[in-house]
N, C-alpha and C. Protein backbone atom coordinates (compact mmCIF):
# COMPACT_ATOMS: atom_id res chain seq x y z
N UNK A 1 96.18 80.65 118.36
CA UNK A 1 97.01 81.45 119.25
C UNK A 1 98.18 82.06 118.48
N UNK A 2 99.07 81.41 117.52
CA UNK A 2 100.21 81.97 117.10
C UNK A 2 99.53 82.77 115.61
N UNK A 3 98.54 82.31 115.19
CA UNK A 3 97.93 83.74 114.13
C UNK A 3 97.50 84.81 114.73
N UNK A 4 96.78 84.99 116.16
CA UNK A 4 96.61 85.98 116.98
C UNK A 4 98.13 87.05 117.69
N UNK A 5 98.74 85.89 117.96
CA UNK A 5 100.60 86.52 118.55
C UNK A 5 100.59 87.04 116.98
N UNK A 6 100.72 86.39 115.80
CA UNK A 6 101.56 87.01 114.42
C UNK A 6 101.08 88.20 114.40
N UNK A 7 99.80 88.52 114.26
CA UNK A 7 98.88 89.64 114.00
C UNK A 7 99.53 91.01 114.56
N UNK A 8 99.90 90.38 115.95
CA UNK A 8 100.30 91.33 117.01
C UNK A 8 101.63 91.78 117.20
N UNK A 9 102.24 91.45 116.15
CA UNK A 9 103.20 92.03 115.91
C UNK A 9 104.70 90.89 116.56
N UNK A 10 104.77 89.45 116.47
CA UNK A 10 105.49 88.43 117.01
C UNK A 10 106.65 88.62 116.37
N UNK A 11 106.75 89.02 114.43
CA UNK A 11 107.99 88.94 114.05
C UNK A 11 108.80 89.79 114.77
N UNK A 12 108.30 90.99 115.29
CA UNK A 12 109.12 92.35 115.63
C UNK A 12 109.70 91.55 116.99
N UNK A 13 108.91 90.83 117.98
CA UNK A 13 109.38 90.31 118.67
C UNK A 13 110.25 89.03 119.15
N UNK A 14 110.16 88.62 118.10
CA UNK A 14 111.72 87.58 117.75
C UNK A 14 112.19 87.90 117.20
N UNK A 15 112.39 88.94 116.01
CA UNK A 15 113.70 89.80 115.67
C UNK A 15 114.42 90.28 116.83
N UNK A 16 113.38 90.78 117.57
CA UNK A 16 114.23 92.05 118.84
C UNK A 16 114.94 90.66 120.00
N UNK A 17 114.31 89.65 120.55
CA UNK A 17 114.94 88.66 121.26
C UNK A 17 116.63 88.34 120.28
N UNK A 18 116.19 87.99 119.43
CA UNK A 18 117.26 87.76 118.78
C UNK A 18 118.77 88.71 118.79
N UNK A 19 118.21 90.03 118.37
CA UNK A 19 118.97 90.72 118.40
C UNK A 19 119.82 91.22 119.85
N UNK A 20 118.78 90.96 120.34
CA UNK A 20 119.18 91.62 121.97
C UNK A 20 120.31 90.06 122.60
N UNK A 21 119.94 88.76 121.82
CA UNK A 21 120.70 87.65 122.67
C UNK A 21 122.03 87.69 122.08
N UNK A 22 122.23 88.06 120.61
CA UNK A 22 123.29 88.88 119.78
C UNK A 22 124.18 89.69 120.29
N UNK A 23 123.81 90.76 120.82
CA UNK A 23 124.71 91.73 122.04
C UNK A 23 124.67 90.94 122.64
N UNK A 24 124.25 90.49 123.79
CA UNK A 24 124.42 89.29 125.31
C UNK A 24 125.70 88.49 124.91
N UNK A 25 125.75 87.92 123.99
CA UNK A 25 126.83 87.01 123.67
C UNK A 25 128.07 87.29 123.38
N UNK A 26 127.91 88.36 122.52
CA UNK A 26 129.10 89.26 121.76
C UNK A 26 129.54 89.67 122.40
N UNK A 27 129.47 90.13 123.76
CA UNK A 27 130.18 91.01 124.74
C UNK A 27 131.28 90.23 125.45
N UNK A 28 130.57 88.78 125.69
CA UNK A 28 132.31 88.57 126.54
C UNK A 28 132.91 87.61 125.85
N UNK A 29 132.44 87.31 124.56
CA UNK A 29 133.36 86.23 123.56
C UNK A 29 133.86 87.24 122.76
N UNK A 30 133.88 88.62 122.82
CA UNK A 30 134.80 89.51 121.97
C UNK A 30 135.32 90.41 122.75
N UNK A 31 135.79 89.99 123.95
CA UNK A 31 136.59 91.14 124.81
C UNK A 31 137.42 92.06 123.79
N UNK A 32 137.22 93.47 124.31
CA UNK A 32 138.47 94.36 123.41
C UNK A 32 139.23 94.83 124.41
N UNK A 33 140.29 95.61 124.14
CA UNK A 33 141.52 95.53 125.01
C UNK A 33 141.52 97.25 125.53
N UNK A 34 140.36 97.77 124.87
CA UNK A 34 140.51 98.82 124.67
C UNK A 34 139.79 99.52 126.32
N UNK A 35 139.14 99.08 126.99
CA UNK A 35 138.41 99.24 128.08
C UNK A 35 139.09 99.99 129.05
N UNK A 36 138.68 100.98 129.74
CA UNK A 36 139.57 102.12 130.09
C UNK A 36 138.68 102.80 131.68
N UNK A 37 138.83 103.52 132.49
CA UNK A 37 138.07 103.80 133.44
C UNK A 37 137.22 104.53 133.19
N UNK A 38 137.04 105.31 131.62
CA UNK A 38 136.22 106.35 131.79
C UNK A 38 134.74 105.55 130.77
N UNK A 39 135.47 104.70 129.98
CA UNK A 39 134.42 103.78 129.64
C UNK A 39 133.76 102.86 129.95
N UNK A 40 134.50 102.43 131.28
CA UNK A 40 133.71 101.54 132.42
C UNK A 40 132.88 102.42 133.20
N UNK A 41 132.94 103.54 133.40
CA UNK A 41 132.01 104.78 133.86
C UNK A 41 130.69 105.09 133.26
N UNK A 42 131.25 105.26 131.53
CA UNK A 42 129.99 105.31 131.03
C UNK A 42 129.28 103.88 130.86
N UNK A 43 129.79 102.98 130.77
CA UNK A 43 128.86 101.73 130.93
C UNK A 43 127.71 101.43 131.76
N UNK A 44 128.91 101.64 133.11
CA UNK A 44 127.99 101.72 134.05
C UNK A 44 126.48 102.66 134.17
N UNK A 45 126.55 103.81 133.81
CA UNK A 45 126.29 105.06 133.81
C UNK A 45 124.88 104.69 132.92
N UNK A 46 125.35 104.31 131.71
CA UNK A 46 124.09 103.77 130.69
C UNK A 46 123.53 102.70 131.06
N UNK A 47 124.04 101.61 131.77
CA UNK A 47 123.25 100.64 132.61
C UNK A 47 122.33 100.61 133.57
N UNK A 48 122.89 101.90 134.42
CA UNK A 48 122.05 102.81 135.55
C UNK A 48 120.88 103.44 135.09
N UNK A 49 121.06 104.10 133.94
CA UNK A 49 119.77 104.70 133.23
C UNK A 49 118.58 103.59 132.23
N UNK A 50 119.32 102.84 131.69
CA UNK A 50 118.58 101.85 131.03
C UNK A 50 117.46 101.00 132.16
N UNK A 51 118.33 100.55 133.41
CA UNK A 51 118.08 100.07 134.77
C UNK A 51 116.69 100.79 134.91
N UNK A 52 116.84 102.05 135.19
CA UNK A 52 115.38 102.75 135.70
C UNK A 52 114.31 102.34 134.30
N UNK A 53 115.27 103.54 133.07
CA UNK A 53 113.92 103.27 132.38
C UNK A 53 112.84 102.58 132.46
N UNK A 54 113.57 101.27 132.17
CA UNK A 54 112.70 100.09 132.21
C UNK A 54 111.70 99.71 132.77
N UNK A 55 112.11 99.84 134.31
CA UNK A 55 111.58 99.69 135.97
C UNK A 55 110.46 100.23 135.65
N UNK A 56 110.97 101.92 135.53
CA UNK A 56 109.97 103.06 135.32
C UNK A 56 108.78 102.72 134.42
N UNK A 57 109.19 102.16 133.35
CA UNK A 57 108.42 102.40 132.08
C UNK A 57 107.70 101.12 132.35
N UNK A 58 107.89 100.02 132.50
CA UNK A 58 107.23 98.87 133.49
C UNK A 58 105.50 98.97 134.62
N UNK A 59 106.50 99.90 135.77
CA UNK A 59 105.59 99.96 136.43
C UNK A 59 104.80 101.39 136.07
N UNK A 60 104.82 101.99 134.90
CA UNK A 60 103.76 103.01 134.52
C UNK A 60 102.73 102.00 133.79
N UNK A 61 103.23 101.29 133.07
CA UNK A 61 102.15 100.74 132.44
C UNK A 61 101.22 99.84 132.94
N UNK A 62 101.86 99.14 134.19
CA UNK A 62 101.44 98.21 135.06
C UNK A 62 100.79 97.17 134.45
N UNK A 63 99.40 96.71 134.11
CA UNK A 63 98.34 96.05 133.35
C UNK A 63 98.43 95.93 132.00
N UNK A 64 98.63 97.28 131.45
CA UNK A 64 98.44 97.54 130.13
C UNK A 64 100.08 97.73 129.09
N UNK A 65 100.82 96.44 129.96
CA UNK A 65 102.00 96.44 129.41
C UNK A 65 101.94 95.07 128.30
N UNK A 66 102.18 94.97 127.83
CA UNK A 66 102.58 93.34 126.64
C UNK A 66 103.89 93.55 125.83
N UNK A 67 104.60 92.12 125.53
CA UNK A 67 105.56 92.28 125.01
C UNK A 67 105.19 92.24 123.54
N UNK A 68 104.02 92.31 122.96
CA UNK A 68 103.72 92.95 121.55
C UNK A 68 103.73 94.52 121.25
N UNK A 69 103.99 95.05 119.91
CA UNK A 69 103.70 96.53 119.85
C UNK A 69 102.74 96.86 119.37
N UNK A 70 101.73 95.46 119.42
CA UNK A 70 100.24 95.79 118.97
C UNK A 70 99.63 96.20 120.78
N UNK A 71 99.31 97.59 120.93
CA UNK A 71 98.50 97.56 122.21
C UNK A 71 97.35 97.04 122.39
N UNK A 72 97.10 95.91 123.85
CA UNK A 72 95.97 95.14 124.27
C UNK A 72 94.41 96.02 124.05
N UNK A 73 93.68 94.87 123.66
CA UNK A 73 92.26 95.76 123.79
C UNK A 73 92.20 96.44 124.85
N UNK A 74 91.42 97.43 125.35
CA UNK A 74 91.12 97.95 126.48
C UNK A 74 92.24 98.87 127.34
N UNK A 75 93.49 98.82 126.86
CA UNK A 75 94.51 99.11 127.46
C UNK A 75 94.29 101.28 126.98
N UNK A 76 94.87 101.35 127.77
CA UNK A 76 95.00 102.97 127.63
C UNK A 76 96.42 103.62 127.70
N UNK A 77 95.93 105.02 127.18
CA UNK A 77 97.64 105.68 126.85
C UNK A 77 98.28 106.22 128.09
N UNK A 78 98.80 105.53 128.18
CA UNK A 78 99.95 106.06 129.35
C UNK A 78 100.47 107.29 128.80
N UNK A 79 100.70 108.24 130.06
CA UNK A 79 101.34 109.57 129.54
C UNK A 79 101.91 110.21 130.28
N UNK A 80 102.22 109.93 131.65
CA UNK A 80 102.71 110.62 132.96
C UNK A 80 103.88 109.40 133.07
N UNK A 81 104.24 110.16 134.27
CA UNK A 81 105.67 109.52 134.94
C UNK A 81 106.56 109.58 133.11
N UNK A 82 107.22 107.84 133.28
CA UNK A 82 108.34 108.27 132.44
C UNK A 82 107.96 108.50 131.17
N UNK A 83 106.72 108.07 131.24
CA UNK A 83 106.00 107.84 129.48
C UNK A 83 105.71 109.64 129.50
N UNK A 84 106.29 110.89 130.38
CA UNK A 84 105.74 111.99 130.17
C UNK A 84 107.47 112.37 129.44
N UNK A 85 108.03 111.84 129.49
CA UNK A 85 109.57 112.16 129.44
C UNK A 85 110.02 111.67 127.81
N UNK A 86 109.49 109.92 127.30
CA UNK A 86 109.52 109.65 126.33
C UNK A 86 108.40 108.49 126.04
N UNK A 87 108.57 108.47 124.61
CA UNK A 87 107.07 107.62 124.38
C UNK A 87 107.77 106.11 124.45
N UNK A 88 108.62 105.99 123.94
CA UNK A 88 109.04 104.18 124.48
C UNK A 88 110.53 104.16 125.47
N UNK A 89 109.83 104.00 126.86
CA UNK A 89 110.94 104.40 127.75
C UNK A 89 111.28 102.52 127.50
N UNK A 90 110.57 101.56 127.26
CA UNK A 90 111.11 100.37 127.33
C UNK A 90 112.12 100.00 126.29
N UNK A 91 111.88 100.68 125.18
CA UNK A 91 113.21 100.75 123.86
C UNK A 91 114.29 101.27 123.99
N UNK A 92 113.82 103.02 124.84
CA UNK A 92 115.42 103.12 124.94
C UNK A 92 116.05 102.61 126.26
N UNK A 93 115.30 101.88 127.10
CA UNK A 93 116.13 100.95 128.34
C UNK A 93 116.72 99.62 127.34
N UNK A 94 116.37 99.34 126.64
CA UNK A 94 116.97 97.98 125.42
C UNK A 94 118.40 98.57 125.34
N UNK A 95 117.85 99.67 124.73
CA UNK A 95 119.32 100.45 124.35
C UNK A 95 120.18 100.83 124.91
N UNK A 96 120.28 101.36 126.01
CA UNK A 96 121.18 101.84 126.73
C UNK A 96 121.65 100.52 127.57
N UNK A 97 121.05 99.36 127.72
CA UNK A 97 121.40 98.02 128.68
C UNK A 97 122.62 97.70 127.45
N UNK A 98 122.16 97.56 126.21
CA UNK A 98 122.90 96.91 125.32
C UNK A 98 123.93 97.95 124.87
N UNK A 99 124.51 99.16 125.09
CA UNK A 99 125.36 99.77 124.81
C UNK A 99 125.89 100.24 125.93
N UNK A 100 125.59 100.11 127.15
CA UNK A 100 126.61 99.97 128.59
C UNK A 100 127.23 98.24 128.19
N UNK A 101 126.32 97.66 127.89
CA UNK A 101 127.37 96.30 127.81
C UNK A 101 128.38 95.67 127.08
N UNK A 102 127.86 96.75 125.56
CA UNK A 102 129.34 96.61 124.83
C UNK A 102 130.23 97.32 125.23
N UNK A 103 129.88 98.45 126.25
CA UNK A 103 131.30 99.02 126.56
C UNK A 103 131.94 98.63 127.64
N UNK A 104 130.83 97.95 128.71
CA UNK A 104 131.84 97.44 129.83
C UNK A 104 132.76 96.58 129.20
N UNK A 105 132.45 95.37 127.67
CA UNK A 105 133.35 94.37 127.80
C UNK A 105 134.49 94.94 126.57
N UNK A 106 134.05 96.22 125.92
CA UNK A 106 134.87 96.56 125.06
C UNK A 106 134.75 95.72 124.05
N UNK A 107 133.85 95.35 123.95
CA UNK A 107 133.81 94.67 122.45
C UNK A 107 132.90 95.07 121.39
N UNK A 108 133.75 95.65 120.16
CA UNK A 108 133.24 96.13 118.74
C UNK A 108 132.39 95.64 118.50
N UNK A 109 131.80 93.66 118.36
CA UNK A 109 130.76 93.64 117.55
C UNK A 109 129.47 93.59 118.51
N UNK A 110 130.12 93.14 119.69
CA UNK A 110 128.76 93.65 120.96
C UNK A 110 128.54 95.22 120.41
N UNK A 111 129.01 95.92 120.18
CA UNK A 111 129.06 97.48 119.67
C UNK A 111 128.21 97.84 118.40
N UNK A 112 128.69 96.86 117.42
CA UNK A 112 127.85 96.71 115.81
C UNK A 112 126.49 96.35 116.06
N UNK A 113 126.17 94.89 117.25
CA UNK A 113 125.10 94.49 117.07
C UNK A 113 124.28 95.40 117.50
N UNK A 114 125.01 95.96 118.93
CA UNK A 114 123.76 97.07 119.37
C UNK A 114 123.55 98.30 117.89
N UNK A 115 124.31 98.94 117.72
CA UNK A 115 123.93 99.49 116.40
C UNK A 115 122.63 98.92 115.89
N UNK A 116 122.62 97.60 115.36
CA UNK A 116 121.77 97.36 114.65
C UNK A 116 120.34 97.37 115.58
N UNK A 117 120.68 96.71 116.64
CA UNK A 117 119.37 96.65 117.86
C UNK A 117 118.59 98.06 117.79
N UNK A 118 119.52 99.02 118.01
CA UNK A 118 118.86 100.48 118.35
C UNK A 118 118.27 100.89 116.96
N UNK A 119 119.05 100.59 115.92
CA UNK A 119 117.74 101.09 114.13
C UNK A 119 117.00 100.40 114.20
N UNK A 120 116.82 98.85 114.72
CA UNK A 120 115.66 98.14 114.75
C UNK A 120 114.80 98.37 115.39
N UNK A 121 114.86 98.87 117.13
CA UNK A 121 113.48 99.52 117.51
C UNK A 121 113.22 100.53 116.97
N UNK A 122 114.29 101.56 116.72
CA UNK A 122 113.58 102.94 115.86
C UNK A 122 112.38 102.63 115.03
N UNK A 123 112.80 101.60 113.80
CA UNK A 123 111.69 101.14 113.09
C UNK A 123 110.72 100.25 113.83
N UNK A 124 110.64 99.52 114.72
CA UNK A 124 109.71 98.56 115.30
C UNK A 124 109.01 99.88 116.11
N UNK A 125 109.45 100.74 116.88
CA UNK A 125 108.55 101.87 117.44
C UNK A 125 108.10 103.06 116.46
N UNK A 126 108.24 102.96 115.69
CA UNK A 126 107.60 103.17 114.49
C UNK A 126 106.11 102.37 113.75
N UNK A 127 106.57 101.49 113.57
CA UNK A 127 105.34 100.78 113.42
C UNK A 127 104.34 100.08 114.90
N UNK A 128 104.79 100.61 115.75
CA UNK A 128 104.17 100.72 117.03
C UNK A 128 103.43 101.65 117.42
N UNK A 129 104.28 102.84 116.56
CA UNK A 129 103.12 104.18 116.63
C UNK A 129 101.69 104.33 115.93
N UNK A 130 102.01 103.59 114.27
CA UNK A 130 100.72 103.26 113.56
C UNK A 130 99.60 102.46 114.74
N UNK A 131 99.80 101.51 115.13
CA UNK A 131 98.82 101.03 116.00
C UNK A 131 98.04 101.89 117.25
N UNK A 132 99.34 102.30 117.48
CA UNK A 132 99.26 103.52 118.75
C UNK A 132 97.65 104.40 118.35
N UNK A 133 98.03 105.31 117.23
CA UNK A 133 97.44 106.08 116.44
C UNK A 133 96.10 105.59 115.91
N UNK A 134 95.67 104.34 115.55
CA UNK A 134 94.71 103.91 115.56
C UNK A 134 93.90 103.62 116.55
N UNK A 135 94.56 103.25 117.55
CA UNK A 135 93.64 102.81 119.11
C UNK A 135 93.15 104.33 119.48
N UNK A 136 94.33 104.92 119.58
CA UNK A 136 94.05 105.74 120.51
C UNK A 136 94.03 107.91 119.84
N UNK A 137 92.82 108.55 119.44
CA UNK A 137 92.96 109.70 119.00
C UNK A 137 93.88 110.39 119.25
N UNK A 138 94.30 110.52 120.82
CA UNK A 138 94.83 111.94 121.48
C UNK A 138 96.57 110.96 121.52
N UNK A 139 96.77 110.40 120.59
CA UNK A 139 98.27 109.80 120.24
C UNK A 139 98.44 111.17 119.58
N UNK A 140 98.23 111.44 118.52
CA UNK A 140 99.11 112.58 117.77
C UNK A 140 99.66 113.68 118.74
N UNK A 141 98.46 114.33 119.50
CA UNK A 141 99.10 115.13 120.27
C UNK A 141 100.34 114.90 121.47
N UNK A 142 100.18 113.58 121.83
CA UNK A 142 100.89 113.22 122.53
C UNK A 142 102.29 113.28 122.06
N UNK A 143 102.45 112.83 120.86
CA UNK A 143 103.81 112.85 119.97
C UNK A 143 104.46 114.12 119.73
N UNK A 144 103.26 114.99 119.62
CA UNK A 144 103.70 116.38 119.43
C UNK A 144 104.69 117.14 120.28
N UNK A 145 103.99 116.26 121.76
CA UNK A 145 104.68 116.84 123.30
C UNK A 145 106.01 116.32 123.74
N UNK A 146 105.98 115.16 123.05
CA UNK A 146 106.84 113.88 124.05
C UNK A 146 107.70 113.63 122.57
N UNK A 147 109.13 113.35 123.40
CA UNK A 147 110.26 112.77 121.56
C UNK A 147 109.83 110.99 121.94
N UNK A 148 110.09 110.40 120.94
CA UNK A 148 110.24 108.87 120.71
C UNK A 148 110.96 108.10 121.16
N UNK A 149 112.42 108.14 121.52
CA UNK A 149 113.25 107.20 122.48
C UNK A 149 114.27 108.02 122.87
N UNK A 150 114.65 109.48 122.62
CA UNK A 150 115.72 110.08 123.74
C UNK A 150 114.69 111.10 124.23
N UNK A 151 114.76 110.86 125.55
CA UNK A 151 114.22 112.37 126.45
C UNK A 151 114.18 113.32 126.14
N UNK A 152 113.45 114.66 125.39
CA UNK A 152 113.84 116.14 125.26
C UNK A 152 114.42 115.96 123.76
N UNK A 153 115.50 115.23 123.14
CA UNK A 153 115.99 114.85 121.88
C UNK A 153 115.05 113.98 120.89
N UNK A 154 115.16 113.43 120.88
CA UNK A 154 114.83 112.46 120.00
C UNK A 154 113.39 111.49 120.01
């Protein structure tokens, strides 16, 4: 079982737990003083959007969701709803949860870690795409249409 999880990509997924419990923590054992109404706005604001992503990007995949970035046998490419908007709506909901939360508590290294969280899926959905690309032909075109973790950007 855990050479089958390794295969499937497990380190990426205890790096990313890790990293993500990293922000969780950092946020209210490093209160900053700096917290202001318009940055409790955008917190919120990026929490609200991270909030859907997720939901969204969740219930598109329904079945053919796993917390590996190796995709399940049999599973197919999602490409409508939010997955028509971006190709890992569940990465950038990581992201935006973990950078509304360093800003609600105002804390810098809740701030640094997400930094690091968000280059780490870049590269983990990266090597998510190689797999992607192997399962599935009509991936390239899909990439062509759709950006990688910002909507329309990126």
């Amino acid at each position: 079982m855990l050479e089958r999880a390794t295969g499937r990509g497990l380190g990426w997924v205890a790096a990313q737990v890790l990293l993500m419990a990293a922000v969780a923590v950092l946020g209210p054992s490093s209160v900053g003083g700096w917290r202001g109404w318009v940055t409790a706005g955008l917190a919120v604001a990026l929490v609200a959007v991270g909030a859907y992503l997720g939901i969204a990007g969740v219930l598109a995949l329904g079945p053919h969701r796993t917390i590996f970035p190796q995709p399940l046998a049999g599973s197919k490419l999602v490409q409508d709803g939010v997955y028509g908007c971006v190709r890992h709506p569940l990465y950038t909901s990581v992201g935006c949860l973990a950078l509304g939360w360093g800003l609600w508590w105002g804390s810098g290294p809740a701030l640094a870690a997400t930094a690091v969280l968000i280059a780490f899926l870049g590269c983990k959905s990266a090597r998510e795409e190689v797999w992607l690309r192997e399962r599935f032909p009509e991936y390239d075109a899909y990439a062509r249409r759709v950006k990688r973790l910002i909507p329309w950007v990126y």
